[in-house]
Each structure stands twice: as structure tokens, then as C-alpha cells.
Protein backbone atom coordinates (compact mmCIF):
# COMPACT_ATOMS: atom_id res chain seq x y z
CA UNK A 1 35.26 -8.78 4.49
CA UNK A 2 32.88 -5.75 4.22
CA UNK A 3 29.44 -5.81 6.05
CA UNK A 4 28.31 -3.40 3.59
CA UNK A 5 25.08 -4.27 2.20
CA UNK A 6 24.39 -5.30 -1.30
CA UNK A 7 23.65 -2.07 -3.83
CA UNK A 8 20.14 -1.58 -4.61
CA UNK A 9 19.20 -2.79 -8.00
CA UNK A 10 16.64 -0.43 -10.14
CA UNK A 11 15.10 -1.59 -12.79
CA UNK A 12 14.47 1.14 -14.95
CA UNK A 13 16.56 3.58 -16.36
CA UNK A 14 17.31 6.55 -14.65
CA UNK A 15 16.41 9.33 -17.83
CA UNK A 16 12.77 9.96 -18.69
CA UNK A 17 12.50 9.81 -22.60
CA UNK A 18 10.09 10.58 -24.95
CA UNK A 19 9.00 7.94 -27.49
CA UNK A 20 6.71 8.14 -30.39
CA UNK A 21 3.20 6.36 -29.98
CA UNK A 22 3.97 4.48 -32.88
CA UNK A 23 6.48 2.32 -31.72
CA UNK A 24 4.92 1.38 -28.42
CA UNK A 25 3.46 -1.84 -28.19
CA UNK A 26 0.33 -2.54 -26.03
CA UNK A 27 0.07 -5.96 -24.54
CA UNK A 28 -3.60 -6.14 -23.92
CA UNK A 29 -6.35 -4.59 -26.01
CA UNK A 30 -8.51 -1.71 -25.23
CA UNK A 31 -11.93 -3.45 -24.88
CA UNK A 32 -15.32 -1.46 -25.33
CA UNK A 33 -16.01 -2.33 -21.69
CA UNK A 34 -12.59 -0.31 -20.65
CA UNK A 35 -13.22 2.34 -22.84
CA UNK A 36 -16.71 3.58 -21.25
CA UNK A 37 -15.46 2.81 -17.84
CA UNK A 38 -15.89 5.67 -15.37
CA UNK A 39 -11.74 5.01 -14.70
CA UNK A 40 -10.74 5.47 -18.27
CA UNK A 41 -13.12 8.48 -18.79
CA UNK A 42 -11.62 9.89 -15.91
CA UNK A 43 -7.71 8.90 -17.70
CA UNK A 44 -9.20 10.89 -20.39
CA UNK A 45 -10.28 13.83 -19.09
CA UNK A 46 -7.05 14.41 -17.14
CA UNK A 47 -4.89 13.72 -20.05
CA UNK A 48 -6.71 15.94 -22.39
CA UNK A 49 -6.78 18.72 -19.77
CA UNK A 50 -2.80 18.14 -17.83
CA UNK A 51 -1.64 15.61 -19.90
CA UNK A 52 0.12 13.16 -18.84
CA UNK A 53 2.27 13.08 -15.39
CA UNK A 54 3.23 9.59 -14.35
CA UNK A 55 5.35 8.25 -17.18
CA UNK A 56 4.74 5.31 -19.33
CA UNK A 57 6.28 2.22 -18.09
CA UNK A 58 8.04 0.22 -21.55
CA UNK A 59 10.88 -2.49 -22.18
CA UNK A 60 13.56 -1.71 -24.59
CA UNK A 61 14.26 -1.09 -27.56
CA UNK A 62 13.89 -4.61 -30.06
CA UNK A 63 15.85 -4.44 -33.64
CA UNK A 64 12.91 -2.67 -34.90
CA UNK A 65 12.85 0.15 -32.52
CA UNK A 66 9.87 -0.90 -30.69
CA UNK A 67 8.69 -1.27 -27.02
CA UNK A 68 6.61 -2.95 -25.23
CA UNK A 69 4.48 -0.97 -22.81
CA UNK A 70 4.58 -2.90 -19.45
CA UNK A 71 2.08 -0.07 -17.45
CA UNK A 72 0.39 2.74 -18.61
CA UNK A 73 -2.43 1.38 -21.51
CA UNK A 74 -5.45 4.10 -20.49
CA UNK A 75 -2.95 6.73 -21.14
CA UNK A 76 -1.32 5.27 -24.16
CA UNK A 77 -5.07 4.82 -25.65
CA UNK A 78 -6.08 8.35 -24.39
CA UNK A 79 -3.07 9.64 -26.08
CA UNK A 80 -3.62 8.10 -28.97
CA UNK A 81 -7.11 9.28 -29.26
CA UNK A 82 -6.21 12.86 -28.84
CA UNK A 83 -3.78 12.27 -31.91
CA UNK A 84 -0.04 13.02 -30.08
CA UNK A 85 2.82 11.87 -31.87
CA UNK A 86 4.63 10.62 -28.67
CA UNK A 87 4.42 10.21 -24.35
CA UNK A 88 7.05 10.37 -22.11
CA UNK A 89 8.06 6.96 -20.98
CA UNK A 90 10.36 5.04 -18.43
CA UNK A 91 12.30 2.48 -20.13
CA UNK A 92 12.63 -0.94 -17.79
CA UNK A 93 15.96 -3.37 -17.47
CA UNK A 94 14.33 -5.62 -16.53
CA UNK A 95 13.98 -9.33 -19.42
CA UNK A 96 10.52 -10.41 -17.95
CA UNK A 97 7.71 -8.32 -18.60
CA UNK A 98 5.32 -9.28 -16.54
CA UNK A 99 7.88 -8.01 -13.64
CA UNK A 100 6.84 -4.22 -13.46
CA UNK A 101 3.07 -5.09 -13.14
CA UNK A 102 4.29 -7.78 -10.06
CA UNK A 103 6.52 -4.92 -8.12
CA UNK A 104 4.00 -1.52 -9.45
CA UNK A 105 1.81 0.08 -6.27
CA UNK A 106 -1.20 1.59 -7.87
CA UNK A 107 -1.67 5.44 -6.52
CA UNK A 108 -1.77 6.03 -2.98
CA UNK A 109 -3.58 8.45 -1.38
CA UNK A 110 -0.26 10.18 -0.56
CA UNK A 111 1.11 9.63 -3.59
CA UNK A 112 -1.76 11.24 -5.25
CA UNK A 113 -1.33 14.23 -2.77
CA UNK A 114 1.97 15.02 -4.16
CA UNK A 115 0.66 14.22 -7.95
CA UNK A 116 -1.77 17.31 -7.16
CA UNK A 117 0.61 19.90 -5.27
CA UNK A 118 3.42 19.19 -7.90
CA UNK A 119 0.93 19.55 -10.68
CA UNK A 120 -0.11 22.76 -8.66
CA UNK A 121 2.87 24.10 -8.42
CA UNK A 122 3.86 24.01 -11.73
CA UNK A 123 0.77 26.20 -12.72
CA UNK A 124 -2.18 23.73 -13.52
CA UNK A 125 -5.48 25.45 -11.87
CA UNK A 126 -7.13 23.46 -9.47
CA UNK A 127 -10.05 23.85 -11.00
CA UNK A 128 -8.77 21.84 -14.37
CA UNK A 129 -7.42 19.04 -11.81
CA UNK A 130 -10.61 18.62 -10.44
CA UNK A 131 -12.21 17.93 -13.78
CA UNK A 132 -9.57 15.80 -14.57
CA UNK A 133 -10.06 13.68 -11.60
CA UNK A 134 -13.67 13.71 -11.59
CA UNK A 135 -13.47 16.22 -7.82
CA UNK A 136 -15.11 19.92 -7.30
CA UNK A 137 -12.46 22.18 -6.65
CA UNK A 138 -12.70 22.15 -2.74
CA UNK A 139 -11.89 18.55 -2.86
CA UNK A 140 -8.77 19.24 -5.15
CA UNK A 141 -7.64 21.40 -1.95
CA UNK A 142 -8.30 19.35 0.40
CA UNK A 143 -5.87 16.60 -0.98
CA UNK A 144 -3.03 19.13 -1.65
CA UNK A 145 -3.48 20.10 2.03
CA UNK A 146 -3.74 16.77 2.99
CA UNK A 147 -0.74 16.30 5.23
CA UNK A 148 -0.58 19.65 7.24
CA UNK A 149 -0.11 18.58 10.63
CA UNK A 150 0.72 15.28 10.10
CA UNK A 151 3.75 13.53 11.50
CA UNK A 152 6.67 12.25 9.11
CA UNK A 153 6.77 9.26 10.83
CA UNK A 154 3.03 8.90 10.44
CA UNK A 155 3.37 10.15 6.37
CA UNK A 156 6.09 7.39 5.97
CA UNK A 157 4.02 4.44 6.93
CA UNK A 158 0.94 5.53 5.14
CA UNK A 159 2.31 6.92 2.04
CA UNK A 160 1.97 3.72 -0.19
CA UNK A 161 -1.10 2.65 1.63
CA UNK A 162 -5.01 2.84 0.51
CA UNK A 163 -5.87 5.39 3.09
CA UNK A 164 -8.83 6.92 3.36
CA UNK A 165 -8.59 10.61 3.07
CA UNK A 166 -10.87 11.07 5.88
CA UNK A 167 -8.47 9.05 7.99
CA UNK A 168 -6.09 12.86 8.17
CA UNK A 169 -8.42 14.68 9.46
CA UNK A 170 -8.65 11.92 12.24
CA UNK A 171 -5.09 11.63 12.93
CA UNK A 172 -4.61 16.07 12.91
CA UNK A 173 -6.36 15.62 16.53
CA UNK A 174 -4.28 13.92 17.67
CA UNK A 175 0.19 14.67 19.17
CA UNK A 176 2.61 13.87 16.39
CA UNK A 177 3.88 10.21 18.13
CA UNK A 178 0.41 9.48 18.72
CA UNK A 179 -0.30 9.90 15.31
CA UNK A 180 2.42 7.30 14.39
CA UNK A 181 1.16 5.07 16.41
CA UNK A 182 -2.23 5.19 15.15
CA UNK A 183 -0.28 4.57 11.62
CA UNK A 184 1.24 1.67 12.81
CA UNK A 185 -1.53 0.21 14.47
CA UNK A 186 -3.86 0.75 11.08
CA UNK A 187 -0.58 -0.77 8.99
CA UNK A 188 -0.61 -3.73 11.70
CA UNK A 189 -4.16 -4.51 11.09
CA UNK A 190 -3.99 -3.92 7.13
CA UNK A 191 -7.17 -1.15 8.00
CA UNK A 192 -7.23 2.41 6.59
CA UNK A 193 -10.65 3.03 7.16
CA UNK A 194 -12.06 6.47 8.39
CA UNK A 195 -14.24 4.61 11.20
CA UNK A 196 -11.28 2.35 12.06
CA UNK A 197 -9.19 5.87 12.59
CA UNK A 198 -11.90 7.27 14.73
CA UNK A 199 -12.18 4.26 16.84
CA UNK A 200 -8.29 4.69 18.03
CA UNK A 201 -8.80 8.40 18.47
CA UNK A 202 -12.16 7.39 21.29
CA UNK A 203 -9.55 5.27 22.44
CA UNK A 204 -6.57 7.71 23.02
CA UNK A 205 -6.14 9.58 26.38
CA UNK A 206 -6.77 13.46 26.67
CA UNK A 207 -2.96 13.73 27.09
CA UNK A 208 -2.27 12.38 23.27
CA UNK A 209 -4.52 14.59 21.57
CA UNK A 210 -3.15 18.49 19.86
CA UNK A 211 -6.05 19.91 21.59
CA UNK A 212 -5.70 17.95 24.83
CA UNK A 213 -7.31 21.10 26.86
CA UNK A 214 -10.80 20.42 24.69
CA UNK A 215 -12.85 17.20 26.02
CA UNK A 216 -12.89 13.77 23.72
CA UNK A 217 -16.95 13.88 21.97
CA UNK A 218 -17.72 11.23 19.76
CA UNK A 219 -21.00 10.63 18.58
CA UNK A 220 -23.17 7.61 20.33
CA UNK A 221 -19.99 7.12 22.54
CA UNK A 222 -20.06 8.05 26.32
CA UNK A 223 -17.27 9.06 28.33
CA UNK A 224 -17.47 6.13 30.35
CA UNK A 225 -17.37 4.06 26.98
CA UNK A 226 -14.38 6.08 25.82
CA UNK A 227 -12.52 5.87 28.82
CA UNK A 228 -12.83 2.03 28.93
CA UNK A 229 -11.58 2.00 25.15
CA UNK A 230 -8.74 3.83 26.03
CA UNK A 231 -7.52 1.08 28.97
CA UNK A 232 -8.52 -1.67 26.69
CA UNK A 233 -6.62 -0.07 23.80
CA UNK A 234 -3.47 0.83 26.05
CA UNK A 235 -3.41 -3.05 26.99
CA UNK A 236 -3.91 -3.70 23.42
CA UNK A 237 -1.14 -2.32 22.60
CA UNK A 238 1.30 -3.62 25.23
CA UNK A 239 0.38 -6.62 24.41
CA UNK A 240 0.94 -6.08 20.58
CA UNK A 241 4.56 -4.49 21.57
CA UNK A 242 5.19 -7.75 23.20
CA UNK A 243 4.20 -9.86 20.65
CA UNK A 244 6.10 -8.06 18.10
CA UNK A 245 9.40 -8.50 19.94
CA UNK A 246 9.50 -12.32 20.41
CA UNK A 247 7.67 -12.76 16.72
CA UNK A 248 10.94 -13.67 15.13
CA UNK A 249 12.44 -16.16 17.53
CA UNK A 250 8.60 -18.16 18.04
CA UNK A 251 8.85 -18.13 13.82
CA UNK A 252 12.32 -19.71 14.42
CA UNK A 253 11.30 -22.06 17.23
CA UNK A 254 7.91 -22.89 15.21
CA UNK A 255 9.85 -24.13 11.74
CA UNK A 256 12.55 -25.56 13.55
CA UNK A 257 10.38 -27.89 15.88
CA UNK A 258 8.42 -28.75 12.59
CA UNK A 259 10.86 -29.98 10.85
CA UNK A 260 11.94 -32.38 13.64
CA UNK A 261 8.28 -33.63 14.06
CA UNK A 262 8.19 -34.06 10.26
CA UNK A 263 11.15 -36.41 10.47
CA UNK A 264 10.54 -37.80 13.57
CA UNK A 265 6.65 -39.23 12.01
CA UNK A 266 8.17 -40.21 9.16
CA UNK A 267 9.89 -43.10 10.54
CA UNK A 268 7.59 -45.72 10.06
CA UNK A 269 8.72 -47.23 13.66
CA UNK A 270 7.78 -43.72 15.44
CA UNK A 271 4.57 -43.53 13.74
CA UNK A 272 2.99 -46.80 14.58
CA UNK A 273 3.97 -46.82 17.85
CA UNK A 274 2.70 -43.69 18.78
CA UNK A 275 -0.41 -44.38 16.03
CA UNK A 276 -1.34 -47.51 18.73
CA UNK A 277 -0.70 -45.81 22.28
CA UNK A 278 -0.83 -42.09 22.16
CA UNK A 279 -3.19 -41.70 18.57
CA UNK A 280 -4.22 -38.25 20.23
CA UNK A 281 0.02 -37.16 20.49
CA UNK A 282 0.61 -38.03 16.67
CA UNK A 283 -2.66 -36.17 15.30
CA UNK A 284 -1.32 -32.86 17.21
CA UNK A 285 2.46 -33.80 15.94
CA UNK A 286 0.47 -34.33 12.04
CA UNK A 287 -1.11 -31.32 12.46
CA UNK A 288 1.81 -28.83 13.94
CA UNK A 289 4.18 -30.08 10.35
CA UNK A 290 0.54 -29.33 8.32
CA UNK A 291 -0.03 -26.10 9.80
CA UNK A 292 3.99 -24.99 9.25
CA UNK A 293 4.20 -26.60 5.72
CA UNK A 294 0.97 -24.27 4.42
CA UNK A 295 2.49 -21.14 6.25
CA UNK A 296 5.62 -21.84 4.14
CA UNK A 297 3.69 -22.80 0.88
């Protein structure tokens, strides 16, 4: 037998393919709060100015020729306000339409990085970007320079993350593996904050950092302060490293002793004998099955 893995499935169509405005059906209304949101406005702007990059997101066809537009209802609305005829879509595979909305990641800050160079690059000037996106110009470069000297490894853990932007300016002081681990330990602890970033960087040792010949200064931290962050940080992440590499057996240990002490106070027998002479074993026995049954749940 093959230990090839299973192929991929995608569930949209590979072509891009533009459908008139007509036939796409909305499947929530455009309320008058949404329409003078700052976020729509915003839509707006940017669609009137670049139009629109990220396609529309539909199901097929039905007899009638229609779709049903699973992602993309500010720009279908801001479309239709400016009066086009049709919008480049995406058509899904997919029967259940509430699927695409489930799987979708909203832009990232990467993502959005390469939504600005390619739009760029293909002769938009920044300065109509930044109205579109509600940014002076210097901002608009800023985010299409956002990853110079950043490493891959670093890019590829953050790219569908909420990062702050700040957060790349942290990580450019820093050696290309140190900046991956800084990545990892930010994706460990679900924080992209700016302060969070700046926190690991008082923490790292001269050694780690791109200018490692210029002194650490952070401001209200001593030396002495950073240089105890930087042991406590080193044993934090030993200890992390460790953890990580016997997760998946104490997971396996953890359901597979539950289940046993699930049985085992089930039977009646069990369960009033230990209920009358060890009450304090069978509430720790009660409360090891609880604790694994709402982790599974």
C-alpha cells in the first residue's frame, strides 16, 4: 500500500471569472448601520479608486444562472453603487454555504503587505492606495516595505496572523533565527502585540541581535533588568521546548487514563466503596474524567 498522503481538496475553482452583478445573490442585507461604517467607507473608497482586488467569493451556478455570494458583500454593494455591470468572482465547490465564511482568514497584516506591493507593482500610485485605505502615503510605504529584513521562517508563521505592524520593526533588530523564534514564541502565546515584541527583544542576548556591536536601550528598563529578562526568558524557553516535546504523549496518557477512571466509577460497586473510605480519592478520580470530557467537548 502507498504511504502517500491524501490529495488536498480545494474548494473553489481554480479560474477567476467575471459575473454580472445582477445575478449575484447577497445573503445578508446592507443595513444603514454598515453602510456609514468607517469599514465600508473605507471598501468604498478603495473600490472606487483600485477597484476591486480580492475576488468575490460565490456558489454556483442554480438553473437560473444565479449565485450566491458566500464573502465579499461591502464590495458587491460598493460595486453596485458605482453602477458596474459585473466583479470578478471565485466560484466555490463546496454544497454548504456557510462553509467559506467557517474556513475564510480575514486580511493579515502580511497578507495586506502583498495586497499593496502587487497593487504597486502593477502601477496603482501609492498615493491613491493610501486614500483607499484610509493611510498617508508614508504609511502605504511602510507596509510594502514591511518585510525587508525579516526571516522566511519568521514571515511564514506570521503571515496569517493579526500582527501588529510595529511588531517588524521589533523583530529587524534582531539575527534571522532569533527572529523566528520570537515568531514562534508570539504564535505560542496567541500575542502579536508591539509591546509583547519589545519585551522578547529586552530579553534577547547582545549575541542575537543584527546590530549585536550596539548596546540593548530600552526605555524605563535597566541593564540589570534586561539582563535578568534575558536568563529568565532563556529558561522560559527551555522549559517551553520541553514541554512541547512530551505534549503529545501526556495528551495520550491524559485521555487514556480518563477513560479508565470513567469506567472504573461507573461501576456502582467501585463507587460506593471508594464514596465510604477514600471520598477524597473518588472526587479527584470525578474530577480528572470532568476536566478530560470538557477538553474534548
Amino acid at each position: 500500500m502507498s504511504d502517500a498522503p491524501p490529495p488536498i481538496r480545494i474548494s473553489f475553482e481554480s479560474k477567476v471569472l467575471r459575473i454580472p452583478v445582477s445575478s449575484i445573490l447577497p445573503l445578508r442585507p446592507m443595513t444603514k448601520r454598515i453602510l456609514v461604517s468607517k469599514r465600508y467607507g473605507r471598501i468604498a473608497v478603495s473600490v472606487h479608486e483600485i477597484g476591486v482586488i480580492e475576488p468575490l467569493a460565490v456558489t454556483k451556478a442554480d438553473a437560473d444562472g444565479r449565485h450566491m455570494l458566500l464573502d465579499g458583500h461591502l464590495r458587491l454593494n460598493a460595486l453596485r453603487e458605482r453602477g458596474e455591470a459585473s466583479a470578478i468572482c471565485i466560484v466555490s465547490d463546496d454544497d454548504e454555504a456557510f462553509t467559506y465564511n467557517k474556513r475564510v482568514n480575514r486580511l493579515a497584516t502580511v497578507q495586506e503587505h502583498y495586497m499593496i506591493s502587487r497593487a504597486i507593482d502593477r502601477g496603482v500610485p501609492p498615493g491613491m492606495i493610501a486614500t483607499a485605505l484610509g493611510l498617508d502615503e508614508k504609511a502605504v510605504m511602510r507596509r510594502r516595505n514591511l518585510l525587508d529584513g525579516i526571516a522566511e521562517g519568521a514571515v511564514e508563521i506570521l503571515k496569517d496572523r493579526p500582527v501588529n505592524p510595529a511588531v517588524f520593526d521589533v523583530l529587524r533588530r534582531m539575527k534571522g533565527y532569533r527572529q523566528v523564534e520570537t515568531a514562534e514564541l508570539m504564535a505560542s502565546m496567541n500575542n502579536f502585540t508591539a509591546n509583547y515584541a519589545k519585551a522578547i527583544l529586552a530579553a534577547t542576548r547582545q549575541q542575537d541581535l543584527a546590530r549585536f556591536d550596539r548596546p540593548k536601550t530600552m526605555t524605563g528598563v535597566t541593564a540589570e533588568q534586561m539582563a535578568r529578562m534575558e536568563r529568565e526568558l532563556e529558561k522560559l524557553n527551555q522549559d517551553y521546548r520541553g514541554i512541547e516535546a512530551t505534549f503529545g504523549d501526556d495528551v495520550l496518557r491524559l485521555v487514556l487514563a480518563s477513560r479508565y477512571l470513567g469506567r472504573l466509577i461507573e461501576n456502582a460497586n467501585v463507587a460506593n466503596y471508594l464514596e465510604s473510605r477514600h471520598p477524597d480519592i473518588l472526587r479527584e478520580f470525578r474530577s480528572i474524567v470532568a476536566a478530560s470530557s470538557l477538553d474534548a467537548s
